[in-house]
ModelCIF file with pLDDT and N, C-alpha, C, O atoms, coordinates in Angstrom:
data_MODEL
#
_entry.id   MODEL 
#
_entity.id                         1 
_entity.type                       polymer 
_entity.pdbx_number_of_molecules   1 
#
_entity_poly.entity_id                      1 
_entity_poly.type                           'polypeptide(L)' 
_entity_poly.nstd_linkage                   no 
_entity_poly.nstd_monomer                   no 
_entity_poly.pdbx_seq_one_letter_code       
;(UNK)(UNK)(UNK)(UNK)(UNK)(UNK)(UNK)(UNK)(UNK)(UNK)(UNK)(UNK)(UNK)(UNK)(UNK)(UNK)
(UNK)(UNK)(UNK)(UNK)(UNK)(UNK)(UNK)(UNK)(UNK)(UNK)(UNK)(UNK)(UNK)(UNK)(UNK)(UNK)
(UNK)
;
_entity_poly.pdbx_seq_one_letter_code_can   XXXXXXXXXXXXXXXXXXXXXXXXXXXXXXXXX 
_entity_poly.pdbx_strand_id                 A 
#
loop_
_entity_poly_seq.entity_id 
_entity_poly_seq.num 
_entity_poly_seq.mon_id 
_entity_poly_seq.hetero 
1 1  UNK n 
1 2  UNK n 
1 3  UNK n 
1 4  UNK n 
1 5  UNK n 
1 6  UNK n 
1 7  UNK n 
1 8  UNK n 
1 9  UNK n 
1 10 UNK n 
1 11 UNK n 
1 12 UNK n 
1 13 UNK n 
1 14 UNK n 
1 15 UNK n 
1 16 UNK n 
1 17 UNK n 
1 18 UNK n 
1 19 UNK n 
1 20 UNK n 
1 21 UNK n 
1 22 UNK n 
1 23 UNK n 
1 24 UNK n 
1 25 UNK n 
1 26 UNK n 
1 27 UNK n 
1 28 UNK n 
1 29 UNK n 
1 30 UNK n 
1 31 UNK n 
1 32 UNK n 
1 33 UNK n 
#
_struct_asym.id          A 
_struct_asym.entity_id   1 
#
loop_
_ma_qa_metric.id 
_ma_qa_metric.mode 
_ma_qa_metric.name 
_ma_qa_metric.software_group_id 
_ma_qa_metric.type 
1 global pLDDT . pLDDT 
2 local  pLDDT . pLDDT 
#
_ma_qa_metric_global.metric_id      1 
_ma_qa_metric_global.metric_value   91.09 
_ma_qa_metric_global.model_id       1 
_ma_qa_metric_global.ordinal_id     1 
#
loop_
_ma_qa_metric_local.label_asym_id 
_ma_qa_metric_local.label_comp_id 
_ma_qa_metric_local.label_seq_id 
_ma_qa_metric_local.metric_id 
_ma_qa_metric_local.metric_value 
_ma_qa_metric_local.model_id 
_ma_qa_metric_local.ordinal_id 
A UNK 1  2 97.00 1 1  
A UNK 2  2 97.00 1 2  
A UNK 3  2 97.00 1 3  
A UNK 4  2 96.00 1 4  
A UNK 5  2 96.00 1 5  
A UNK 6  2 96.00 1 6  
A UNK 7  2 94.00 1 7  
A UNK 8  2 94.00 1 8  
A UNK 9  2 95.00 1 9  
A UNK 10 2 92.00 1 10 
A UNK 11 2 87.00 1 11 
A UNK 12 2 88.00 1 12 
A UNK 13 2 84.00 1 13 
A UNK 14 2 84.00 1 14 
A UNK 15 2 89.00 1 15 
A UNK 16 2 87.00 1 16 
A UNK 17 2 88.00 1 17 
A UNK 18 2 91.00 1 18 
A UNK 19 2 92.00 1 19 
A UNK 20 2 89.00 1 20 
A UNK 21 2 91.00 1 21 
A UNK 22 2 94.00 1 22 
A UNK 23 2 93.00 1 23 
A UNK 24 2 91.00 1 24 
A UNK 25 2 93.00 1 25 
A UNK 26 2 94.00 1 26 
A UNK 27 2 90.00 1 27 
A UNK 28 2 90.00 1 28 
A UNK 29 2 92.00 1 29 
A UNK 30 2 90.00 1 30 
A UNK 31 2 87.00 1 31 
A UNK 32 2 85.00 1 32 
A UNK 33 2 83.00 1 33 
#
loop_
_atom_site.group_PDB 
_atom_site.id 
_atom_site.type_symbol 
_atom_site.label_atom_id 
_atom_site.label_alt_id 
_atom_site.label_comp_id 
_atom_site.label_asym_id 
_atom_site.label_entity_id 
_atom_site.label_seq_id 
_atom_site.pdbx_PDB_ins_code 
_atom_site.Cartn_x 
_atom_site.Cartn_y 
_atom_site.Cartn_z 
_atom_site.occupancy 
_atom_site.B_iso_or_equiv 
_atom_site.pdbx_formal_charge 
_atom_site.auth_seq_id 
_atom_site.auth_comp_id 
_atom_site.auth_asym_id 
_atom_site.auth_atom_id 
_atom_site.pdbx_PDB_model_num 
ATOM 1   N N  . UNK A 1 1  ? 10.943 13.497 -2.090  1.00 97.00 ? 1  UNK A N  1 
ATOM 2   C CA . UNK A 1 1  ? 10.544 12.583 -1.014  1.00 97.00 ? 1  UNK A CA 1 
ATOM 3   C C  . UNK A 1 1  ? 10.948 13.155 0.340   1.00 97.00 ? 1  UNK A C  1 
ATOM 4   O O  . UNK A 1 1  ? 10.306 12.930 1.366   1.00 97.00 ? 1  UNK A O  1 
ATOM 5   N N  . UNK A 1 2  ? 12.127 13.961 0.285   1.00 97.00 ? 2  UNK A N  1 
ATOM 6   C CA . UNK A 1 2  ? 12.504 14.461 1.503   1.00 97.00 ? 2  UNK A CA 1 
ATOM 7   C C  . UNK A 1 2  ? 12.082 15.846 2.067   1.00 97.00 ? 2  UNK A C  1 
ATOM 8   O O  . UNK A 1 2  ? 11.959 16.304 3.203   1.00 97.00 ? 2  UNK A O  1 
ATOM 9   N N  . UNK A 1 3  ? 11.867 16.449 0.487   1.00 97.00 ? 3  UNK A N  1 
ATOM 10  C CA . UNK A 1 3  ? 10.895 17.813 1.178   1.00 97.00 ? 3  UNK A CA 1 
ATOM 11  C C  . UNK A 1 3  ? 9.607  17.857 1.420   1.00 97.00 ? 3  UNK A C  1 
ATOM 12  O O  . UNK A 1 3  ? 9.165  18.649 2.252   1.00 97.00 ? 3  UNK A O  1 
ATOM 13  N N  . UNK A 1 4  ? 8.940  17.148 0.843   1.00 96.00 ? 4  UNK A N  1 
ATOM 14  C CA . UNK A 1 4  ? 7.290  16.695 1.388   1.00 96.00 ? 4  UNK A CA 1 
ATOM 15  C C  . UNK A 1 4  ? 7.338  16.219 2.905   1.00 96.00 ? 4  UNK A C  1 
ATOM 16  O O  . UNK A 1 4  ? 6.296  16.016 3.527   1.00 96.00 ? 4  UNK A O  1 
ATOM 17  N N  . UNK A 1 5  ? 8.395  16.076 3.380   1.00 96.00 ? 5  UNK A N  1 
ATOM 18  C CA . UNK A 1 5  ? 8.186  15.092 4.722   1.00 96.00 ? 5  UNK A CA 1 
ATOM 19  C C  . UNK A 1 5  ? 7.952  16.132 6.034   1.00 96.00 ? 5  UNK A C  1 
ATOM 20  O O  . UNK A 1 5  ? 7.072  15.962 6.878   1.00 96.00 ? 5  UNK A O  1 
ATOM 21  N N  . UNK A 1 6  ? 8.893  17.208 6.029   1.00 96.00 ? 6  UNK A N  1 
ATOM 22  C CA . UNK A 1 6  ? 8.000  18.342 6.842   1.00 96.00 ? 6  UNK A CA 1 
ATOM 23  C C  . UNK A 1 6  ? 6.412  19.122 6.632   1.00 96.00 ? 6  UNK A C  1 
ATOM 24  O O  . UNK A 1 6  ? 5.643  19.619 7.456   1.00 96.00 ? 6  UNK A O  1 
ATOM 25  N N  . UNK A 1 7  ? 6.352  18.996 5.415   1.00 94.00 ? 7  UNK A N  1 
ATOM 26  C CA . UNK A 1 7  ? 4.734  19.627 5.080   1.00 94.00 ? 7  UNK A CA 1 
ATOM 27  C C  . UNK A 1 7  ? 3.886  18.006 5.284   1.00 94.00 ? 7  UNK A C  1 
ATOM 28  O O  . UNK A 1 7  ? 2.696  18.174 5.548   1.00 94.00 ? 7  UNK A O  1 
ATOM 29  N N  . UNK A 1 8  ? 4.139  17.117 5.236   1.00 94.00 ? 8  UNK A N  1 
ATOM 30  C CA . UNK A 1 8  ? 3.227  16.122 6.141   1.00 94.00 ? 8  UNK A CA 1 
ATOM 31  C C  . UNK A 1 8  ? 3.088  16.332 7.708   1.00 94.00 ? 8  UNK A C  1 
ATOM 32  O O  . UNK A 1 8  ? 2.117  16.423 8.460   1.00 94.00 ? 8  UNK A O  1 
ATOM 33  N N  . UNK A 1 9  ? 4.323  16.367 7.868   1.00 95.00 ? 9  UNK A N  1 
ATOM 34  C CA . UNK A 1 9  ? 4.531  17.078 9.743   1.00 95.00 ? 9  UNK A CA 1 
ATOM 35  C C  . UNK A 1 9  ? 3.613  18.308 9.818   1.00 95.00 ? 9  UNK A C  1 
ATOM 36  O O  . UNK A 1 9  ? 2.674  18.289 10.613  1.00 95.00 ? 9  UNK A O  1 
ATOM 37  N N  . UNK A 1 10 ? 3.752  18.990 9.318   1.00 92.00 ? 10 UNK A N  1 
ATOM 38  C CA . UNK A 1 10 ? 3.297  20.382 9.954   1.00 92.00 ? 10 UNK A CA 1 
ATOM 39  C C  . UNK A 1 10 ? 1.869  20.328 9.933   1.00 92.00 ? 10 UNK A C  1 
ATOM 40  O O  . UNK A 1 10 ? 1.216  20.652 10.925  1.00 92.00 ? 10 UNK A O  1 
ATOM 41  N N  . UNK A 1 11 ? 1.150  19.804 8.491   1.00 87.00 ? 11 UNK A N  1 
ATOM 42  C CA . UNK A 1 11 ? -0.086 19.928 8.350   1.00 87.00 ? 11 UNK A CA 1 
ATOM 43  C C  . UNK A 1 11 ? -1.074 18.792 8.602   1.00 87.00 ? 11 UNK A C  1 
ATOM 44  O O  . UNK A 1 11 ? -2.259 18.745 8.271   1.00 87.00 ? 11 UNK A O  1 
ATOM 45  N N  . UNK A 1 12 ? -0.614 18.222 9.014   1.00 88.00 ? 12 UNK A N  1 
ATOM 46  C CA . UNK A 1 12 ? -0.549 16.625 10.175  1.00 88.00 ? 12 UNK A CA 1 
ATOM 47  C C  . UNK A 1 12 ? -1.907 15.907 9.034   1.00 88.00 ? 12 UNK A C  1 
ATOM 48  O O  . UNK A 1 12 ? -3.105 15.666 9.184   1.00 88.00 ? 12 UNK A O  1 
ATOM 49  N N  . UNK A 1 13 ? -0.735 15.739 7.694   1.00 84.00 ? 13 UNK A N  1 
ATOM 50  C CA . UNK A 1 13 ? -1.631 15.198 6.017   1.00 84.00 ? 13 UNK A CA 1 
ATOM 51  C C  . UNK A 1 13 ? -1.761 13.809 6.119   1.00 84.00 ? 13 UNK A C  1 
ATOM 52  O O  . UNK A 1 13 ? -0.891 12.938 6.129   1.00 84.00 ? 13 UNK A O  1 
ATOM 53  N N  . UNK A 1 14 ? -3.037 13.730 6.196   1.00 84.00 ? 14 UNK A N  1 
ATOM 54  C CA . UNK A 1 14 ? -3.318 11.737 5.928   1.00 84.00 ? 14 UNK A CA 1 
ATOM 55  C C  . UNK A 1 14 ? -1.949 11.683 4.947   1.00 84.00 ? 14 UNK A C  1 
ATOM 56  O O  . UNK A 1 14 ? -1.410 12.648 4.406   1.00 84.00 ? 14 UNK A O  1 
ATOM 57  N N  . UNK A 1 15 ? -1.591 10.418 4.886   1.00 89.00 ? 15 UNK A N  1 
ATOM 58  C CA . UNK A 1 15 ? -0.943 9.785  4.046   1.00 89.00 ? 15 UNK A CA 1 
ATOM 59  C C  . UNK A 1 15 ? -1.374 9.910  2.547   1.00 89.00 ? 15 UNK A C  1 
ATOM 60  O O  . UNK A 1 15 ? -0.829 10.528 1.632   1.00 89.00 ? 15 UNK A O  1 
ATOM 61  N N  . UNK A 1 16 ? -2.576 9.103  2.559   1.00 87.00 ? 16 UNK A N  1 
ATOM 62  C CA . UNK A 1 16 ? -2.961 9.448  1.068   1.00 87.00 ? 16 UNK A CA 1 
ATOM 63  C C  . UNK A 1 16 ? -2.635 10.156 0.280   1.00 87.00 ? 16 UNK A C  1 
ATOM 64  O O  . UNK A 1 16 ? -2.093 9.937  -0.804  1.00 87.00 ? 16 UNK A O  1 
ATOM 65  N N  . UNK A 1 17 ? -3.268 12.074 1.276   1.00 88.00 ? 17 UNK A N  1 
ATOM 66  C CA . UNK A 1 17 ? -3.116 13.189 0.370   1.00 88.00 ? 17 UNK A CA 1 
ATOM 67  C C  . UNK A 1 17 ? -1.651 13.752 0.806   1.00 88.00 ? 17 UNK A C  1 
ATOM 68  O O  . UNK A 1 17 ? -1.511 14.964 0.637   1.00 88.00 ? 17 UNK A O  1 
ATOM 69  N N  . UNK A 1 18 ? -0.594 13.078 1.317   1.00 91.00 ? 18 UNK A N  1 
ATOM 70  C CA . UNK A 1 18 ? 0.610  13.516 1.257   1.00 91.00 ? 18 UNK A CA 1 
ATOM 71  C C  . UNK A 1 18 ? 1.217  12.610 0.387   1.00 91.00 ? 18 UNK A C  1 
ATOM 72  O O  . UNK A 1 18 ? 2.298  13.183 0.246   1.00 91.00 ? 18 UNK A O  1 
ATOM 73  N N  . UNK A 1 19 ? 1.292  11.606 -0.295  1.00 92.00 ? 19 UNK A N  1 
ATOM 74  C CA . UNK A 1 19 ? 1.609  10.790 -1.589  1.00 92.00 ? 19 UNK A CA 1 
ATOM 75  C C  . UNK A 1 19 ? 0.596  11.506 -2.737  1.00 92.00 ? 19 UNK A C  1 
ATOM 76  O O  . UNK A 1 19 ? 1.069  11.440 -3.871  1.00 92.00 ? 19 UNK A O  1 
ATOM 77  N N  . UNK A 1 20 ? -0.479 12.057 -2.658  1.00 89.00 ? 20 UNK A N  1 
ATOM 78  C CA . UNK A 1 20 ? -0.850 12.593 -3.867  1.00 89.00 ? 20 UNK A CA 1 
ATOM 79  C C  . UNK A 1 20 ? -0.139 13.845 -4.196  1.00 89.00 ? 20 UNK A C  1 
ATOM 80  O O  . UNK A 1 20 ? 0.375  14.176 -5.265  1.00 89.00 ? 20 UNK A O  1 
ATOM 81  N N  . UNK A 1 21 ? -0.229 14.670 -2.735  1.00 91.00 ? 21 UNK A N  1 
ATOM 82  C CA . UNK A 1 21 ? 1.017  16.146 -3.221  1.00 91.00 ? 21 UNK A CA 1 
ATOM 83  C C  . UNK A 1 21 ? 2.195  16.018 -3.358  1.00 91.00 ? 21 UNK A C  1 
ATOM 84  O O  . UNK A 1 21 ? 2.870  16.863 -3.946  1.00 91.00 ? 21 UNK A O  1 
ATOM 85  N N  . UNK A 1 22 ? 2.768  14.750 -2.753  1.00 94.00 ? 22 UNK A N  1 
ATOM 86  C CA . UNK A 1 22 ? 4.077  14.512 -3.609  1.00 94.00 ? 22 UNK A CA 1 
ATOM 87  C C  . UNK A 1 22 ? 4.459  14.129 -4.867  1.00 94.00 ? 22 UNK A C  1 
ATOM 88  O O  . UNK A 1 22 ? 5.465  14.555 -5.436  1.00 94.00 ? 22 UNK A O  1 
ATOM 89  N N  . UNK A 1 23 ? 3.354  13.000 -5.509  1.00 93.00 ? 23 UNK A N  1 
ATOM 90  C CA . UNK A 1 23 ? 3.307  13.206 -6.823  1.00 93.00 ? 23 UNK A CA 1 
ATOM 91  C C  . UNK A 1 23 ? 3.101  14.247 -7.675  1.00 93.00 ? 23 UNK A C  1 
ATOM 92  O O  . UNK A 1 23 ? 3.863  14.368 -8.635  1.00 93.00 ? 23 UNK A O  1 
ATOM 93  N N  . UNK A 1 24 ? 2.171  15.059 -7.497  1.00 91.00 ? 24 UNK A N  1 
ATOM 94  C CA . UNK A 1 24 ? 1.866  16.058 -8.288  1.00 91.00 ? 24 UNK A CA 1 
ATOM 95  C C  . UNK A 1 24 ? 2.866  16.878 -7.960  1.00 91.00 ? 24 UNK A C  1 
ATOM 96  O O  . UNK A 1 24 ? 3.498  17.206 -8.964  1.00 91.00 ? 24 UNK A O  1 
ATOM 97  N N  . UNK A 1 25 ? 3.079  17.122 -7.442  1.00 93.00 ? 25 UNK A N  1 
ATOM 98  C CA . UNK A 1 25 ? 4.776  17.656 -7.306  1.00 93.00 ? 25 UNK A CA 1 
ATOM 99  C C  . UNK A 1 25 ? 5.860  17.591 -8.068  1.00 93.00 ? 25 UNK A C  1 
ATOM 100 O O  . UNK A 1 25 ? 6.387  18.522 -8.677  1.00 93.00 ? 25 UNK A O  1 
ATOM 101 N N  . UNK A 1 26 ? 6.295  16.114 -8.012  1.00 94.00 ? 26 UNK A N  1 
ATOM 102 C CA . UNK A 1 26 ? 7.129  15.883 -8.995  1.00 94.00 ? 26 UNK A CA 1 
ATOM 103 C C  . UNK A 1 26 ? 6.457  15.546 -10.415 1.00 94.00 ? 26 UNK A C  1 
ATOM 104 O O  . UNK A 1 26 ? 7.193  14.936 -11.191 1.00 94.00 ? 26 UNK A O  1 
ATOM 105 N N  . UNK A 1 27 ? 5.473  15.782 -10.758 1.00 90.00 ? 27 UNK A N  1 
ATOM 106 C CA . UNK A 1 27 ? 4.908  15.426 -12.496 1.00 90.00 ? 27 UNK A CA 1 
ATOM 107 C C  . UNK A 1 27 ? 5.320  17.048 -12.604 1.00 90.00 ? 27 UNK A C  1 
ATOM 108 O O  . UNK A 1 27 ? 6.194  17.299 -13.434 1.00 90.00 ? 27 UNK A O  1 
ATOM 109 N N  . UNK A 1 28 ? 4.816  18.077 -11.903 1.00 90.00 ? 28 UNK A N  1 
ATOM 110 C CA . UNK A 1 28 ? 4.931  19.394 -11.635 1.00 90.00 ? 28 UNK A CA 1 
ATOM 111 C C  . UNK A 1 28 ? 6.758  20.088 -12.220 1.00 90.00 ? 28 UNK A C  1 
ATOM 112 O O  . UNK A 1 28 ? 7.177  20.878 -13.067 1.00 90.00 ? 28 UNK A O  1 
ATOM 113 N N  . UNK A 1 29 ? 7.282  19.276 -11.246 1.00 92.00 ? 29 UNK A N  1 
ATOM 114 C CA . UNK A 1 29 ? 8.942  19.080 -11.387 1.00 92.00 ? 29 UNK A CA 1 
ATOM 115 C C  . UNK A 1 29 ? 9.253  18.935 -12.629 1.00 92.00 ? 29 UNK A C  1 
ATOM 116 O O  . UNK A 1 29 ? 9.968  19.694 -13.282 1.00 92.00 ? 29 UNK A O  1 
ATOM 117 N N  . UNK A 1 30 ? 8.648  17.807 -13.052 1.00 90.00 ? 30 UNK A N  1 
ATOM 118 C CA . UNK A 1 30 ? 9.285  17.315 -14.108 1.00 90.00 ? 30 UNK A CA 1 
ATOM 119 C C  . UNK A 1 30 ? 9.043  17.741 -15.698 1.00 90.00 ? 30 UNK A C  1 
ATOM 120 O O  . UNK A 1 30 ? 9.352  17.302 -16.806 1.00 90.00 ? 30 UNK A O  1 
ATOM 121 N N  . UNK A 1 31 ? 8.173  19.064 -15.041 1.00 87.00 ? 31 UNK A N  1 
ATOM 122 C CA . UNK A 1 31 ? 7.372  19.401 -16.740 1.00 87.00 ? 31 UNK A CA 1 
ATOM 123 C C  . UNK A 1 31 ? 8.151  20.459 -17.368 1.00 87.00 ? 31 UNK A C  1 
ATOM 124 O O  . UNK A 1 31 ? 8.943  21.091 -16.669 1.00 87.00 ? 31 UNK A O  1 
ATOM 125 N N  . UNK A 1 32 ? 7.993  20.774 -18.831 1.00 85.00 ? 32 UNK A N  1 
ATOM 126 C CA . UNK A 1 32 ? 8.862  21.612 -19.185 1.00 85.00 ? 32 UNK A CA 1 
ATOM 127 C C  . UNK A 1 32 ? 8.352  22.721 -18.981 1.00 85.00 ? 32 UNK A C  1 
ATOM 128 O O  . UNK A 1 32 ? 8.655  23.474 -19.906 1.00 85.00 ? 32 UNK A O  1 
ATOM 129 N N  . UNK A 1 33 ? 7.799  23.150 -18.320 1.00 83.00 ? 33 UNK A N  1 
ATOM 130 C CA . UNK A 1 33 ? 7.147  24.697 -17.936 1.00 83.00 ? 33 UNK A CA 1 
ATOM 131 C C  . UNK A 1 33 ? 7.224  24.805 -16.483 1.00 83.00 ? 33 UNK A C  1 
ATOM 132 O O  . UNK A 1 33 ? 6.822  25.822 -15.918 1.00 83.00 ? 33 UNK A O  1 
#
């Protein structure tokens, strides 16, 4: 939640698709590979 928050800044990300790359992020995170 806290490292997505500069790559919303920088790439000035609708909301939407900055809650979708943060999810996929952490499903990403959380996988065993």
């Amino acid at each position: 939640d806290d490292w997505v928050i500069p790559i919303t800044s920088a790439f000035e990300a609708a909301a939407q698709d900055s809650k979708l790359y943060l999810d996929l992020s952490k499903k990403a995170f959380s996988s065993n590979s």
